[in-house]
C-alpha atoms as a PDB file:
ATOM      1  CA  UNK A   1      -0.525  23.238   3.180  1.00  0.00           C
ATOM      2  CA  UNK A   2      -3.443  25.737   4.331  1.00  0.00           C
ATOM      3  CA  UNK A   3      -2.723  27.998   1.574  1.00  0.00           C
ATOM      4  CA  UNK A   4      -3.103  25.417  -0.983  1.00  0.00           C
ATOM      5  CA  UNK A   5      -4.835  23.227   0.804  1.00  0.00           C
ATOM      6  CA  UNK A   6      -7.281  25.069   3.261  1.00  0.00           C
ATOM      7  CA  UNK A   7     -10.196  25.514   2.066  1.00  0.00           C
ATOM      8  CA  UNK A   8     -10.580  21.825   0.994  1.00  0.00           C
ATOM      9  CA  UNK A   9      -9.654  21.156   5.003  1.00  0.00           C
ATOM     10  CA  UNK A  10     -12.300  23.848   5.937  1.00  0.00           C
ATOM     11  CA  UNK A  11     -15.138  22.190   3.746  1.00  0.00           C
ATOM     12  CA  UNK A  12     -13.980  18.810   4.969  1.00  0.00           C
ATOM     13  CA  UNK A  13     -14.137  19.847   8.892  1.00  0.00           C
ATOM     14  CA  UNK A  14     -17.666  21.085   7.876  1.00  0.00           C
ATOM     15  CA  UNK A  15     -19.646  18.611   6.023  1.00  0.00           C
ATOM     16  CA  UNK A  16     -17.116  15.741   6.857  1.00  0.00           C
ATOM     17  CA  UNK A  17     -17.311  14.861   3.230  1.00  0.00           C
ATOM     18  CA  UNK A  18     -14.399  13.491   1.110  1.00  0.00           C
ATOM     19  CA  UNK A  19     -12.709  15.421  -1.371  1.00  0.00           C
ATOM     20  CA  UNK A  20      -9.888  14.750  -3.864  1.00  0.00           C
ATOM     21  CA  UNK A  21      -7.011  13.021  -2.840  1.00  0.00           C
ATOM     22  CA  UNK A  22      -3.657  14.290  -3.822  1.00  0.00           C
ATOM     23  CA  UNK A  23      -1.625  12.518  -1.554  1.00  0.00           C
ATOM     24  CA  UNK A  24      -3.692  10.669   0.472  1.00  0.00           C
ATOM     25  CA  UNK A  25      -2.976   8.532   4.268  1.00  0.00           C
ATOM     26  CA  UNK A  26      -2.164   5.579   2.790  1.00  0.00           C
ATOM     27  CA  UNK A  27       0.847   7.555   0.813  1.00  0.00           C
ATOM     28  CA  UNK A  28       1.835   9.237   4.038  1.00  0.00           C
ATOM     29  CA  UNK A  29       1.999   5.757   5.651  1.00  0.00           C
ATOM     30  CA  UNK A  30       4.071   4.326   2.943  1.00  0.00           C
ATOM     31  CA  UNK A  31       6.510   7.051   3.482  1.00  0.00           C
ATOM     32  CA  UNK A  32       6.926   7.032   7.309  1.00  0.00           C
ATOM     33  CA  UNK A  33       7.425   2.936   7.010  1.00  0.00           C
ATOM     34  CA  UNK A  34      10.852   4.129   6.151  1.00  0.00           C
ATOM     35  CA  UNK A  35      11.715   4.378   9.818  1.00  0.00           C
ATOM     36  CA  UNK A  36      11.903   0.738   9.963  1.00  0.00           C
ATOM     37  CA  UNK A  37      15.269   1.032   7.139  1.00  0.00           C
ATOM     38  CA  UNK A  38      16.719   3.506  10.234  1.00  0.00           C
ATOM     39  CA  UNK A  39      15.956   1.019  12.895  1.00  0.00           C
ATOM     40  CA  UNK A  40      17.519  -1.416  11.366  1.00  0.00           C
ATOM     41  CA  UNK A  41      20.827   0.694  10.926  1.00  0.00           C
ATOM     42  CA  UNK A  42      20.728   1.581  14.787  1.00  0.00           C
ATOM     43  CA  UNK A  43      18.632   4.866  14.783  1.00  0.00           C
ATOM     44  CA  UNK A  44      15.774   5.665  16.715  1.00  0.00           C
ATOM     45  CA  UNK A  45      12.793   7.857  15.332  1.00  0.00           C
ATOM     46  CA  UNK A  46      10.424   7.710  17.945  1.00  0.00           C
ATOM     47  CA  UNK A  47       8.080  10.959  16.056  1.00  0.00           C
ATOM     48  CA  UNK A  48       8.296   8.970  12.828  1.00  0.00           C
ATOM     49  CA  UNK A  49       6.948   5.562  14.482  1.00  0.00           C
ATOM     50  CA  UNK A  50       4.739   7.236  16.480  1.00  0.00           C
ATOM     51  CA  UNK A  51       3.269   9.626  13.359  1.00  0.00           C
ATOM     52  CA  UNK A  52       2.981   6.389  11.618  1.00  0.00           C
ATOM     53  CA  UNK A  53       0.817   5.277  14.743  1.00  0.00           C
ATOM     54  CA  UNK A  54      -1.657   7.807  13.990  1.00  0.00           C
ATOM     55  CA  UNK A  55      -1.963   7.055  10.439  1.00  0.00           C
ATOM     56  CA  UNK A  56      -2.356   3.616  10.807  1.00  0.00           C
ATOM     57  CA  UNK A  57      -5.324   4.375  13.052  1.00  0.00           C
ATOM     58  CA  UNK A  58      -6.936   7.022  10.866  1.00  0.00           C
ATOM     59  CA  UNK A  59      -6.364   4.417   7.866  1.00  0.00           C
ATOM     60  CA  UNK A  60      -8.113   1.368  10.025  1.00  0.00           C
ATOM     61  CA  UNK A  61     -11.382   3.957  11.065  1.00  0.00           C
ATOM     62  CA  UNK A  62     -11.901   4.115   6.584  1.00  0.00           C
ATOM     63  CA  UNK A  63      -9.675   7.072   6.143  1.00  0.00           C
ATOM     64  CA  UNK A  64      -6.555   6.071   4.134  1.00  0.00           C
ATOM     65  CA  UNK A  65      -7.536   6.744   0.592  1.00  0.00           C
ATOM     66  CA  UNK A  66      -8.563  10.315   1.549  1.00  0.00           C
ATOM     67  CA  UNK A  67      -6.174  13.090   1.203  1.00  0.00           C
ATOM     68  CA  UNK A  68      -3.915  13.540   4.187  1.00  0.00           C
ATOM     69  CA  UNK A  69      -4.946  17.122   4.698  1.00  0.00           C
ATOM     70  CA  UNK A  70      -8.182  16.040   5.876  1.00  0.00           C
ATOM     71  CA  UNK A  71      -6.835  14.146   8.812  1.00  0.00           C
ATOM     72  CA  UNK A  72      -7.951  16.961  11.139  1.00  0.00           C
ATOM     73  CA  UNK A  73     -11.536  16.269  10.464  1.00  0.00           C
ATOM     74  CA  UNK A  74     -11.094  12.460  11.277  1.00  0.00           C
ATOM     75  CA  UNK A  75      -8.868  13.492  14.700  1.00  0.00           C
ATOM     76  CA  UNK A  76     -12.388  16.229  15.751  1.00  0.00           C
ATOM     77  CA  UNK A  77     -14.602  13.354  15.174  1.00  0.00           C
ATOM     78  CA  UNK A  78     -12.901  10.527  16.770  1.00  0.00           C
ATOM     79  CA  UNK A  79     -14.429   9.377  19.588  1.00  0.00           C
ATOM     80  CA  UNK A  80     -10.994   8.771  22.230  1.00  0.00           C
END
């Protein structure tokens, strides 16, 4: 991702400004609902429910339209 990817994350950790979204949170937390289908068959995934976690808190704080490679900027800003 930082090859193709890092200069938008560089320019995004700087100015904290949005860029383009190619695949953005929201995507990423379509995707990892998927862990509920291996639940339900008996499976545990406890990195893909707790990855989810995170996303569903970056996407709450305003940041699920933006592209998921700017996720680092939201996690340096973040007040714990």
């Amino acid at each position: 991702v930082l090859k193709a990817r890092g200069a938008a994350v560089a320019k995004t950790l700087a100015t904290a400004e949005a860029g383009s979204a190619t695949f953005d949170c929201d995507s990423i937390r379509k995707d990892l609902r998927t862990w509920a289908e291996a639940h339900a068959r008996g499976f545990d995934l406890p990195l893909a429910e707790r990855t989810l976690a995170v996303y569903d808190e970056a996407s709450r704080a305003g940041w699920g339209g933006r592209d998921c490679t700017e996720l680092p900027a939201y996690w340096s800003a973040r007040k714990a």
